[in-house]
N, C-alpha and C. Protein backbone atom coordinates (compact mmCIF):
# COMPACT_ATOMS: atom_id res chain seq x y z
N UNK A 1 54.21 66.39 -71.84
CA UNK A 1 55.24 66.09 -70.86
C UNK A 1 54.73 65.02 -69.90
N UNK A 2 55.36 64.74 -69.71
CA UNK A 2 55.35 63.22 -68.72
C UNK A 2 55.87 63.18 -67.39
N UNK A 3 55.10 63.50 -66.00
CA UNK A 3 55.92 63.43 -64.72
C UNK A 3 54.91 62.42 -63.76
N UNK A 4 56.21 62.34 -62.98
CA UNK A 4 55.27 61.58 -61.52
C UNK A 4 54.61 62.09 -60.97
N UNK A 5 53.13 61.40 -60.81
CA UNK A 5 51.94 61.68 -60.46
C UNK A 5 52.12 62.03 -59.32
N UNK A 6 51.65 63.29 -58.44
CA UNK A 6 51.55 63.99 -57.16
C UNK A 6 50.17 63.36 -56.57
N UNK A 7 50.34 64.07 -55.15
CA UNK A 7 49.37 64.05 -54.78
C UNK A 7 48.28 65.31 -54.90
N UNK A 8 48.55 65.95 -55.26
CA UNK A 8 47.70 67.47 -55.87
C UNK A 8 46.91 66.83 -57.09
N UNK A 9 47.49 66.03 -57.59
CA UNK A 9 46.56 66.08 -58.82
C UNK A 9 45.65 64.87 -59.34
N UNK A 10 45.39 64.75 -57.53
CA UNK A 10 44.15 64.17 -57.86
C UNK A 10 43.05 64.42 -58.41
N UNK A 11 42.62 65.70 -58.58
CA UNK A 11 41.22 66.39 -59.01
C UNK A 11 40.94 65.61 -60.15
N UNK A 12 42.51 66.20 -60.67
CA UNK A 12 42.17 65.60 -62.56
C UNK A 12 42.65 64.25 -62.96
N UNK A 13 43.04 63.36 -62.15
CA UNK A 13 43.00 62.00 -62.47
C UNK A 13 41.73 61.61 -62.06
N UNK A 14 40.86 62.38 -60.50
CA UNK A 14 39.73 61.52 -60.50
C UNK A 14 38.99 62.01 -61.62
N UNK A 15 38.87 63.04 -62.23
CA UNK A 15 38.11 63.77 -63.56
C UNK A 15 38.34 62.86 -64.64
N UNK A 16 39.27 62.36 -65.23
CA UNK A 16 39.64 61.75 -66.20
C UNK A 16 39.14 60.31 -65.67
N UNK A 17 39.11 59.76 -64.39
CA UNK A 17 38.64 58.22 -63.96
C UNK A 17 37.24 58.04 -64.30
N UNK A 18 36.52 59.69 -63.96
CA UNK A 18 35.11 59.37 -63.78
C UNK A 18 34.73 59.41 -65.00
N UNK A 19 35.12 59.65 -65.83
CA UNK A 19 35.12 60.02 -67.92
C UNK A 19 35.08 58.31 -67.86
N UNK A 20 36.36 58.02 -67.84
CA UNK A 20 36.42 56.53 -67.85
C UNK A 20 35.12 55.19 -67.06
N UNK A 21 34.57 55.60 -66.22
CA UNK A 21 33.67 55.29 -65.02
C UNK A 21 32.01 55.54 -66.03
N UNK A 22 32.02 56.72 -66.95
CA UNK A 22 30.95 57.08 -67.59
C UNK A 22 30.90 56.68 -68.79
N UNK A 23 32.26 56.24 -69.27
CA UNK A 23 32.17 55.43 -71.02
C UNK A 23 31.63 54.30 -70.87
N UNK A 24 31.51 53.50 -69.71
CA UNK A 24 31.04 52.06 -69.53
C UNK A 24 32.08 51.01 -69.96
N UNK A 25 33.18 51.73 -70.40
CA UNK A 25 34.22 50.39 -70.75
C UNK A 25 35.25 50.37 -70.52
N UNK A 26 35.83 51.04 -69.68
CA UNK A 26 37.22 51.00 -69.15
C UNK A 26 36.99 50.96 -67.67
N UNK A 27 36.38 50.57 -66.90
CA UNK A 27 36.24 50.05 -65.44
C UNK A 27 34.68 49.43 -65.04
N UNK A 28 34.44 48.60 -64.35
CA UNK A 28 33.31 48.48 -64.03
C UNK A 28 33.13 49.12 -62.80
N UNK A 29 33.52 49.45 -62.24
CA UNK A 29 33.17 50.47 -60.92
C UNK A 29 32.23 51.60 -61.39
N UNK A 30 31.50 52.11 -60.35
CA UNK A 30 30.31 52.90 -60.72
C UNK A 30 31.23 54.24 -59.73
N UNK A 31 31.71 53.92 -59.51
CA UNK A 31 32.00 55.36 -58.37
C UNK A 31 33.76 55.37 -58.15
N UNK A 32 34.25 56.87 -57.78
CA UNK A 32 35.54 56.79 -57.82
C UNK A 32 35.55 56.94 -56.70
N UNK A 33 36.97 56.20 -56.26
CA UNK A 33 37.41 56.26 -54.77
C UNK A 33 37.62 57.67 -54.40
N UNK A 34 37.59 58.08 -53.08
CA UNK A 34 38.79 58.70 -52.23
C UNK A 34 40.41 58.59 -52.63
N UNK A 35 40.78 59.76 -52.62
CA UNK A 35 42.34 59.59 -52.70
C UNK A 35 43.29 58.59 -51.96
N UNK A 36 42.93 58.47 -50.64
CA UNK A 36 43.07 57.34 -49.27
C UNK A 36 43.23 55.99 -50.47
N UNK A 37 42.01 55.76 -50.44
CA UNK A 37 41.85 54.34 -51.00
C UNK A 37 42.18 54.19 -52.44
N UNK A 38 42.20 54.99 -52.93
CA UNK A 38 43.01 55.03 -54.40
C UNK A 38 44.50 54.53 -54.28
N UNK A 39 45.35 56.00 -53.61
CA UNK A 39 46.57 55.81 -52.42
C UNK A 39 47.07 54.04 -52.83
N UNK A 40 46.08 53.89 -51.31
CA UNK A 40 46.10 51.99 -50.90
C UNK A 40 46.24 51.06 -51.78
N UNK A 41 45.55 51.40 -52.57
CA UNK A 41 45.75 50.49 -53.94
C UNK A 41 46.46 50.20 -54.53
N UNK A 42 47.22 51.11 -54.94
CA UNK A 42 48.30 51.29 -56.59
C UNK A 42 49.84 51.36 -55.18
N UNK A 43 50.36 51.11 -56.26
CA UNK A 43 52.32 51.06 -55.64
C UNK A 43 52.33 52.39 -55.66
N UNK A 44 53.66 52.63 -54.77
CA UNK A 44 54.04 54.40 -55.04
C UNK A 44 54.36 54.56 -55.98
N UNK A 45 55.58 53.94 -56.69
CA UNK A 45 56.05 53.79 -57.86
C UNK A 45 55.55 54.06 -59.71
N UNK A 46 55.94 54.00 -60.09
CA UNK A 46 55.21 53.86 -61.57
C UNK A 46 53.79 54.30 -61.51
N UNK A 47 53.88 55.69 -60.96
CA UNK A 47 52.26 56.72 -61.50
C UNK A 47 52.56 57.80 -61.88
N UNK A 48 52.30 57.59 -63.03
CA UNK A 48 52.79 59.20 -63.99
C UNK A 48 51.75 59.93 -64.64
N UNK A 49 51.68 60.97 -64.72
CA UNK A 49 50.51 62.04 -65.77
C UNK A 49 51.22 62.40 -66.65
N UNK A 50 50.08 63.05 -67.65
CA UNK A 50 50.84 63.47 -69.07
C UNK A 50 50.35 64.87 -69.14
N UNK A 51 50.73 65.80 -68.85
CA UNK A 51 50.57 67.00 -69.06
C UNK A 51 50.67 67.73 -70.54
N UNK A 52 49.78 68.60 -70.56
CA UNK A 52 49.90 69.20 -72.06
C UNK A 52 49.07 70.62 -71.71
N UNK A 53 50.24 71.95 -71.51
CA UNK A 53 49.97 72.95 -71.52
C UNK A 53 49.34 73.59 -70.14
N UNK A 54 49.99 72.56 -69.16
CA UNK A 54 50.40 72.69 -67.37
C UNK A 54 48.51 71.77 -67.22
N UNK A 55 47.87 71.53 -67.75
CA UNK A 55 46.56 70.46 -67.61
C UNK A 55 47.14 69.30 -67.83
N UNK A 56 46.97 68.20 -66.62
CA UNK A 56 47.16 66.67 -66.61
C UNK A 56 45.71 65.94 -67.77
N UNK A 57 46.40 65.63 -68.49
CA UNK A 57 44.95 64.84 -69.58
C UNK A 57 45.07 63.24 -69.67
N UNK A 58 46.23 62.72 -68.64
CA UNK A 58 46.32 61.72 -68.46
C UNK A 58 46.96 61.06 -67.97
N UNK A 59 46.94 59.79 -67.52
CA UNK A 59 47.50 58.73 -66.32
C UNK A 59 47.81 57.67 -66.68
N UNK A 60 48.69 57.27 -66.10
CA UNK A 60 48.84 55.03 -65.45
C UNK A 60 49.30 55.11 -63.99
N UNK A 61 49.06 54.03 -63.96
CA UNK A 61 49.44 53.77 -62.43
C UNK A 61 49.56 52.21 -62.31
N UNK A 62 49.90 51.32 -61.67
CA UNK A 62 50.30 50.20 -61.71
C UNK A 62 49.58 49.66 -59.82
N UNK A 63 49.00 48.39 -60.01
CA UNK A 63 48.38 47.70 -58.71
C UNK A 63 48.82 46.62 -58.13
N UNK A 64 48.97 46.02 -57.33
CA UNK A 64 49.73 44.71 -56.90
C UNK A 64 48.44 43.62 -57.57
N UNK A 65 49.10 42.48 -58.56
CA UNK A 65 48.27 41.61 -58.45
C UNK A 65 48.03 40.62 -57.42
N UNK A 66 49.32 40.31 -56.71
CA UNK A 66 48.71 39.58 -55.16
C UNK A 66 49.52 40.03 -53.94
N UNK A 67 49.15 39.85 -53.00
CA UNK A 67 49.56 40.57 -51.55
C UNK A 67 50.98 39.23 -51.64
N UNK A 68 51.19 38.49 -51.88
CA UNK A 68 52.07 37.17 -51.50
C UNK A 68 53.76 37.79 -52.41
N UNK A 69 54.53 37.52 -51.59
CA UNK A 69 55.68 38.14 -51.52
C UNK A 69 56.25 37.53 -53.27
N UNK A 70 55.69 36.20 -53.67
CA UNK A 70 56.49 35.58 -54.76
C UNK A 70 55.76 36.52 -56.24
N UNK A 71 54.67 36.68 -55.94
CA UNK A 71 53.91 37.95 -56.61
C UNK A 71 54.72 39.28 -56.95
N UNK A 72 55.89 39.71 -56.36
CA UNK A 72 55.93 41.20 -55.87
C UNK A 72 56.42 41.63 -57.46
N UNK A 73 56.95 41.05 -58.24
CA UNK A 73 57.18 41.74 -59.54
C UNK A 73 55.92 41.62 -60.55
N UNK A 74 55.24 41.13 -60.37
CA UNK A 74 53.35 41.24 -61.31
C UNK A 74 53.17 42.39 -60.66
N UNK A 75 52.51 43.13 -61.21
CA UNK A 75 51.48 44.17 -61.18
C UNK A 75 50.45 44.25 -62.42
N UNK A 76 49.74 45.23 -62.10
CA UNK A 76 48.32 45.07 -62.73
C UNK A 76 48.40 47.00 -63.41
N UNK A 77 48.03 47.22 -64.70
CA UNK A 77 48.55 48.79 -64.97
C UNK A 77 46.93 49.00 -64.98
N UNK A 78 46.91 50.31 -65.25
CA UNK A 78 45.80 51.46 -65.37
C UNK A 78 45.84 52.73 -66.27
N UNK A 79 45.89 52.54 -67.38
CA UNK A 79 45.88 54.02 -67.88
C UNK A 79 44.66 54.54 -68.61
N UNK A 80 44.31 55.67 -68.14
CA UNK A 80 43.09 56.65 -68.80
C UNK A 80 43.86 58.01 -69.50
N UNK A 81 43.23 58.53 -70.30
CA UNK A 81 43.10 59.37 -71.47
C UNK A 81 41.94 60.54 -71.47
N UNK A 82 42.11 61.73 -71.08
CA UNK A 82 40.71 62.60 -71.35
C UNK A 82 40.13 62.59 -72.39
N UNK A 83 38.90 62.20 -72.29
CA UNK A 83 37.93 62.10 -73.43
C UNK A 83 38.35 62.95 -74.74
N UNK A 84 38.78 64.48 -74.54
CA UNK A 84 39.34 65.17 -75.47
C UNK A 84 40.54 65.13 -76.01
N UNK A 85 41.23 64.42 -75.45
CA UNK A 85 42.77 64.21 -75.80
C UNK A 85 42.97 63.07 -76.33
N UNK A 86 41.96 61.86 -76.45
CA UNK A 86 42.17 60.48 -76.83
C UNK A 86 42.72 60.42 -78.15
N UNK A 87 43.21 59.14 -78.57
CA UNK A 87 43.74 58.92 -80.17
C UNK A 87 44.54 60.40 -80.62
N UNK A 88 45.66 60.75 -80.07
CA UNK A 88 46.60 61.26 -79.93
C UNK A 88 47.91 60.59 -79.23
N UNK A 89 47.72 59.92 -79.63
CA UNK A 89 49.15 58.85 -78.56
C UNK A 89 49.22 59.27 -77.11
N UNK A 90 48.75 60.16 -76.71
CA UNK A 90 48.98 60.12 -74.92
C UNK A 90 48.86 58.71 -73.91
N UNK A 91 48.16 57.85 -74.48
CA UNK A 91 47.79 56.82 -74.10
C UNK A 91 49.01 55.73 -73.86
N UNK A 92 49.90 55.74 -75.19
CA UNK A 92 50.68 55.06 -75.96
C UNK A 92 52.22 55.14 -75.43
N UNK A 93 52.48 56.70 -75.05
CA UNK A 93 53.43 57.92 -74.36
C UNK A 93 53.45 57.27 -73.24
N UNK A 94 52.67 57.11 -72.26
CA UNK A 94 52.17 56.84 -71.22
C UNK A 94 52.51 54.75 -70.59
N UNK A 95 51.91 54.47 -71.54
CA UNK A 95 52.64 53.33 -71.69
C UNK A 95 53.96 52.61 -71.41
N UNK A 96 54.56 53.61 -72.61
CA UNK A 96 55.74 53.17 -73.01
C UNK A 96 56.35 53.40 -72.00
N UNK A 97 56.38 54.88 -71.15
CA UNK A 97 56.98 55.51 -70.22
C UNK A 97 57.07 54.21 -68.92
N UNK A 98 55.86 53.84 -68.31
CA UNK A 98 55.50 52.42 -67.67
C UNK A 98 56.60 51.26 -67.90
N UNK A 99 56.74 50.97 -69.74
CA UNK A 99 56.94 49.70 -69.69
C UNK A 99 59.03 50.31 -69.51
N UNK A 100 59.19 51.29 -69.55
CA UNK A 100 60.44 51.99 -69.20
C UNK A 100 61.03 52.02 -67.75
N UNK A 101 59.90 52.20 -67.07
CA UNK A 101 60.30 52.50 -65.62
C UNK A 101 59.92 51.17 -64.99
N UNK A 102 59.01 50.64 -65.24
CA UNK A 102 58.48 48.83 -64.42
C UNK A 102 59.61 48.38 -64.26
N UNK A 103 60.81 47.56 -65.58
CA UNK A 103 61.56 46.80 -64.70
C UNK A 103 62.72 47.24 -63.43
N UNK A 104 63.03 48.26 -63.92
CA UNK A 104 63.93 49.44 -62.95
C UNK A 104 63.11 49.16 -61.10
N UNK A 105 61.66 49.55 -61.06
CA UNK A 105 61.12 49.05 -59.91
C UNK A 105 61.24 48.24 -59.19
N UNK A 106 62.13 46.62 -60.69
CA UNK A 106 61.85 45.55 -59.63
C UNK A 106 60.28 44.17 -60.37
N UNK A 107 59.83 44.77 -61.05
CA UNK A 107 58.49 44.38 -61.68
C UNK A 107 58.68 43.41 -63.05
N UNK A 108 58.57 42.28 -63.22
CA UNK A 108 58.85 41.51 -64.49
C UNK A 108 57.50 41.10 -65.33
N UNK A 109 56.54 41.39 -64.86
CA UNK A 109 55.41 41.62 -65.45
C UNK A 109 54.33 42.34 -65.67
N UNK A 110 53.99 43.01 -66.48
CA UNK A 110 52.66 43.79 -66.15
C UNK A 110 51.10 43.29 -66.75
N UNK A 111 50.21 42.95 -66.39
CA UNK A 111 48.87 42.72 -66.74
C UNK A 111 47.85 43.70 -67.01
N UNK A 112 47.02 43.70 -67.62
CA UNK A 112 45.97 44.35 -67.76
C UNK A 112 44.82 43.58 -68.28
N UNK A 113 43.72 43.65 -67.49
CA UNK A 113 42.60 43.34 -67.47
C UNK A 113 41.28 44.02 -68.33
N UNK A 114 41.38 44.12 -69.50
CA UNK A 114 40.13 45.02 -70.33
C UNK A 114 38.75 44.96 -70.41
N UNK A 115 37.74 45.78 -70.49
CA UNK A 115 36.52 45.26 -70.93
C UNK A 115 36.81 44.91 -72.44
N UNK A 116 36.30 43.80 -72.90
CA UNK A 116 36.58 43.32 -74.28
C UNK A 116 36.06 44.15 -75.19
N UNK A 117 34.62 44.75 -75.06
CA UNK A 117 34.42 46.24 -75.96
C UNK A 117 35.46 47.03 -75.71
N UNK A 118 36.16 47.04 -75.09
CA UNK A 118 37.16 48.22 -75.03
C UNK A 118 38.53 48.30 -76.14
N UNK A 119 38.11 48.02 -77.72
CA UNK A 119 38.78 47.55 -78.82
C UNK A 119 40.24 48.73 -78.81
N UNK A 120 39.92 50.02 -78.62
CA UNK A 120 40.74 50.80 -78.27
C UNK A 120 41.91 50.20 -77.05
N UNK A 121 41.84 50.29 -76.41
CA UNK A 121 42.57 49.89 -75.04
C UNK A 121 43.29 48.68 -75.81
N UNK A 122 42.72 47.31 -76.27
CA UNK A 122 43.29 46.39 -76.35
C UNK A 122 44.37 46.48 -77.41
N UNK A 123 43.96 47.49 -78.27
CA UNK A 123 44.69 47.33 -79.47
C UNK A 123 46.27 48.27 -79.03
N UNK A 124 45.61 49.45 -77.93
CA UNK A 124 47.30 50.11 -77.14
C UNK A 124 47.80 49.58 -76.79
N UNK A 125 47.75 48.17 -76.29
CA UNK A 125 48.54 47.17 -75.20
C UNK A 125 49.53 46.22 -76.33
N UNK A 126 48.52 45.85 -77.21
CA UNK A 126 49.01 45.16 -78.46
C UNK A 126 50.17 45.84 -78.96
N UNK A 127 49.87 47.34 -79.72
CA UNK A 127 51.16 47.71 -79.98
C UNK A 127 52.22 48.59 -79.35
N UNK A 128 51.87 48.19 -77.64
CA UNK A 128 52.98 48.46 -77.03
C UNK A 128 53.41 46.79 -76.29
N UNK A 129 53.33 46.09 -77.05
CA UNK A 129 54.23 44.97 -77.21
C UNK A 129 53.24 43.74 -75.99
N UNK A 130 52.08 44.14 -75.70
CA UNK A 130 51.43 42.92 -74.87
C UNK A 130 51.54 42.16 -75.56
N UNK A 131 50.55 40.70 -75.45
CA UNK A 131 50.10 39.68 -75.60
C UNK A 131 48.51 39.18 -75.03
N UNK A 132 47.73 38.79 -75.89
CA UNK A 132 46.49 38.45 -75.19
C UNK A 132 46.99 37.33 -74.57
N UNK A 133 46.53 36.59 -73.38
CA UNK A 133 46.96 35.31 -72.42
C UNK A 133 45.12 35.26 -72.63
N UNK A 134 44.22 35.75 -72.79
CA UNK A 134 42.95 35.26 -72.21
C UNK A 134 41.54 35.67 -72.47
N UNK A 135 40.94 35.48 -71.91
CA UNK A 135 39.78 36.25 -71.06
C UNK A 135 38.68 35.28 -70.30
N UNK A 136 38.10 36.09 -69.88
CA UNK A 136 37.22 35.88 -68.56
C UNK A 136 35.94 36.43 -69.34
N UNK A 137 34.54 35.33 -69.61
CA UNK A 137 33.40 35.07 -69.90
C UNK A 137 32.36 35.68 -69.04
N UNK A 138 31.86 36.62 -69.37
CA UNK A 138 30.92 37.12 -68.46
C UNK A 138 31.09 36.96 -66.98
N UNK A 139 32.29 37.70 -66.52
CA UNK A 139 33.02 37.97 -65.40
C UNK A 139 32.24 38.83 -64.54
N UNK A 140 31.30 39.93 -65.13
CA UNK A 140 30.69 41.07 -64.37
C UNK A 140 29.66 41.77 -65.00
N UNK A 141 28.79 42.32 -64.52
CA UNK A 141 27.77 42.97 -65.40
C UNK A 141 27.97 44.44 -65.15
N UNK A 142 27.90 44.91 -66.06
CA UNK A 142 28.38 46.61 -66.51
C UNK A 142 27.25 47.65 -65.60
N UNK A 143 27.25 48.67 -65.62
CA UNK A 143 26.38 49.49 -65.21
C UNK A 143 25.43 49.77 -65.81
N UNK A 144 24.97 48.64 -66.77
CA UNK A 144 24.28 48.86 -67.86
C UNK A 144 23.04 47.90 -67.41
N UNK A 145 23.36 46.69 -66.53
CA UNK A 145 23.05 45.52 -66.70
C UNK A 145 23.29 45.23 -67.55
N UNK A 146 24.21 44.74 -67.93
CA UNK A 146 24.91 43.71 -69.07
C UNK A 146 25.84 43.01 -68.81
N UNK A 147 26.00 41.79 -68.80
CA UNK A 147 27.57 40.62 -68.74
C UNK A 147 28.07 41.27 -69.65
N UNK A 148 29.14 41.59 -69.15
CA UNK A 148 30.81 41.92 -70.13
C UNK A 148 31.34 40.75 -69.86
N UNK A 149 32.71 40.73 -70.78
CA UNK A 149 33.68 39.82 -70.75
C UNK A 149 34.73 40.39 -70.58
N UNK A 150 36.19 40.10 -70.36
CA UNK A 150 37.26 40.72 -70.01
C UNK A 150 38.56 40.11 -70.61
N UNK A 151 39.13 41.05 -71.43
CA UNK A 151 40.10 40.56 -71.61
C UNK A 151 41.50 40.33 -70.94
N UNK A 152 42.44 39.49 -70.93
CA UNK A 152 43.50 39.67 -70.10
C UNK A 152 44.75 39.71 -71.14
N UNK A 153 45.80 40.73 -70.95
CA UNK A 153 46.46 41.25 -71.21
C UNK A 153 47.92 40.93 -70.41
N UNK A 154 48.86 41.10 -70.84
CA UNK A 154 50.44 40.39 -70.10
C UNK A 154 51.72 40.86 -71.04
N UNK A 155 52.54 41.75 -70.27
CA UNK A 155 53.53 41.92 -71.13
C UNK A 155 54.73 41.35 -69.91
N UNK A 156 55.74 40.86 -70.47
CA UNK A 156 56.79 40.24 -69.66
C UNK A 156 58.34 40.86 -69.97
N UNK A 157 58.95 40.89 -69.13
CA UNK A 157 60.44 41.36 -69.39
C UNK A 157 61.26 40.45 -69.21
């Protein structure tokens, strides 16, 4: 099942972030925010969990790509998957649900930014109708010490 993300359930989105935070390839951040600054970040709008059997096993959420008013329909998505629930379409569910509710918001584009090892991720975006536009060449070094590269991702309405 698929609902709008509360504020209660943060526990298990930050649980499922820090999974994501510990694979080394779906964020380069080493640490998860505060709810506050999580909050701050993402739009109210378009943040949904995927529940399966009253446990949230997964998320998106959508970010402003720029503070500048001509910006306001780009956003930037986010979706994680519990390690145990992955490659089950929740990911995909989740998505689709996003690319359902984005233009309704107001939003004519969505981006996503990948670690390029992240062959999984890129290939969900793909067949939920992205487009590669890019990437970015040793943009950041992983928690690994390692330059990653990043892919960029763009679906348009």
């Amino acid at each position: 099942m698929i609902r709008e993300m509360q504020a209660d359930d943060w526990s298990r989105v930050a649980e499922i972030y820090n999974q994501g935070i510990e694979s080394g390839i779906s964020t380069f951040n080493t640490k998860c925010p505060d709810y506050e600054s999580w909050d701050a970040g993402h739009t109210k709008n378009c943040r949904f969990v995927y529940e399966e059997g009253g446990k949230v096993v997964g998320w998106i959420a959508v970010s402003p790509t720029s503070s500048r008013c001509v910006y306001k329909g780009c956003v930037e998505a986010s979706v994680y998957v519990d390690a145990d629930y992955q490659q089950k379409g929740i990911g995909e569910k989740l998505m689709r649900k996003l690319i359902e509710e984005a233009p309704k918001a107001g939003y004519w584009s969505i981006y996503s930014v990948i670690i390029s090892l992240n062959v999984a991720s890129i290939a969900l975006h793909k067949k939920c109708g992205f487009r590669e536009i890019g990437y970015r060449e040793r943009v950041a070094i992983d928690r690994f010490g390692k330059w990653q590269n990043t892919t960029l991702m763009e679906l348009r309405f």
